[in-house]
Protein backbone atom coordinates (compact mmCIF):
# COMPACT_ATOMS: atom_id res chain seq x y z
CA UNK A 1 84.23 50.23 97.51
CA UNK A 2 85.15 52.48 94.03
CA UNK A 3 82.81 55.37 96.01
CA UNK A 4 84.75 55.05 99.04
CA UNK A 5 88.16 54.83 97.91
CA UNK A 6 87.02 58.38 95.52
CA UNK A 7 85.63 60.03 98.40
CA UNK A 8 88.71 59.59 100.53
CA UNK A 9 91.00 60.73 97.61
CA UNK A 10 88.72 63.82 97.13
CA UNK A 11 89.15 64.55 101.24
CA UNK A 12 92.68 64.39 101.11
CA UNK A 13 93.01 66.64 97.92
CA UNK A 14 91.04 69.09 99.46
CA UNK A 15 93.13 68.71 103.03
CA UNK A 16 96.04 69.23 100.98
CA UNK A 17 94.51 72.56 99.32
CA UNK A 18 93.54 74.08 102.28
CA UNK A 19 97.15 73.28 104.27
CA UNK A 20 98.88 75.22 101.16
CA UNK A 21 96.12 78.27 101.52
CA UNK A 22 96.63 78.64 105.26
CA UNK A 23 100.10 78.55 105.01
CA UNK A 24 99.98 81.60 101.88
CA UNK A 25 97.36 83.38 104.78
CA UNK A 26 100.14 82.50 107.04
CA UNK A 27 102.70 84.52 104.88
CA UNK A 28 100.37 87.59 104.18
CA UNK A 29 101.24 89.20 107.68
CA UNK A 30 104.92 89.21 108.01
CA UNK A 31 105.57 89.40 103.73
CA UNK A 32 103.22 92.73 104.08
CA UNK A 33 105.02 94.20 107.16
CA UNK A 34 108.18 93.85 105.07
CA UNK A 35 106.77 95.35 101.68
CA UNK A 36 105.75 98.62 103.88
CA UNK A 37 109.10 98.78 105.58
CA UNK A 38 110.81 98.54 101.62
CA UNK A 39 108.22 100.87 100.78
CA UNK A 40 109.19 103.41 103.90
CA UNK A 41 112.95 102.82 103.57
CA UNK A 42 112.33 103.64 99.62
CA UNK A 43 110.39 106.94 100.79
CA UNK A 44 113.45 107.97 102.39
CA UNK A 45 116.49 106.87 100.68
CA UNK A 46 115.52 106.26 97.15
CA UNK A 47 114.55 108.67 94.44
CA UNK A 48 111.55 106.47 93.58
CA UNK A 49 108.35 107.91 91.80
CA UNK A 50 105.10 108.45 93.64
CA UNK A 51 103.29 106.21 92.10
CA UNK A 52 106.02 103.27 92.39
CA UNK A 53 105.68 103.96 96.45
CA UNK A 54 102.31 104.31 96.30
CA UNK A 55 102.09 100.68 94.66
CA UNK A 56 104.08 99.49 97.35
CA UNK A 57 102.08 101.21 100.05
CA UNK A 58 98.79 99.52 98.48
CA UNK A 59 100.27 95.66 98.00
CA UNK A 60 101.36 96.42 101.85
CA UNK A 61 98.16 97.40 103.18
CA UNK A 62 96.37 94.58 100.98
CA UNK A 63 98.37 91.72 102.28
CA UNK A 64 98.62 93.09 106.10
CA UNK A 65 94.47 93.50 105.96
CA UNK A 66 94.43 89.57 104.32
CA UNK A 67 96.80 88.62 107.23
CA UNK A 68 94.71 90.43 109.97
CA UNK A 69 91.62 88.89 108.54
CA UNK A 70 93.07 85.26 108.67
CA UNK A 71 94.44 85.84 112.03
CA UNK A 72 90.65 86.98 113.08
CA UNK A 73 89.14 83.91 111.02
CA UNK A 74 91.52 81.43 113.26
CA UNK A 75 90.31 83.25 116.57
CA UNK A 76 86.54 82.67 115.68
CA UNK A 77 87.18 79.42 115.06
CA UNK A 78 89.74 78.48 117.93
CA UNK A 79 92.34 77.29 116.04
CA UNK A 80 95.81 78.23 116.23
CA UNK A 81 97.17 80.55 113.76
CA UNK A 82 100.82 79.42 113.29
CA UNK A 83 100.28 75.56 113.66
C-alpha cells in the first residue's frame, strides 16, 4: 500500500510540473510578440543604444521560436495548444 500511495503522489507532482511548463510554453508566443513590438516601438521613438535593442530583438526571437516550437510539439501530438 506505502508503494502505491508514493507512486500516485509522484504522478501527481509530476502532472502538476508539467501543467505549470505548458502554461510558461503557453506564454512564450504572445510575451515574445510583445517584447519585439517594445523593441520596434523603442527603434523608433526612443534614443536607446544598439546593443539595448539588439537584446530585445534576441529575447524576442528566442521566446517567439520556443512558442512556435511548443505550438508544433502540441500538433504532433494532437493536443490542443491553449487548453
Amino acid at each position: 500500500m506505502k508503494i502505491n500511495s508514493n507512486k500516485t503522489d509522484l504522478d501527481k507532482k509530476r502532472e502538476e510540473e508539467r501543467r505549470k511548463l505548458r502554461r510558461k510554453f503557453q506564454m512564450c508566443l504572445p510575451l515574445g510578440a510583445l517584447v519585439l513590438l517594445l523593441a520596434l516601438l523603442c527603434k523608433q521613438f526612443a534614443y536607446l543604444s544598439d546593443f539595448t535593442i539588439g537584446f530585445l530583438e534576441g529575447i524576442a526571437i528566442a521566446l517567439l521560436v520556443a512558442g512556435v516550437g511548443y505550438l508544433i510539439w502540441c500538433k504532433v501530438k494532437k493536443e490542443k495548444p491553449f487548453e
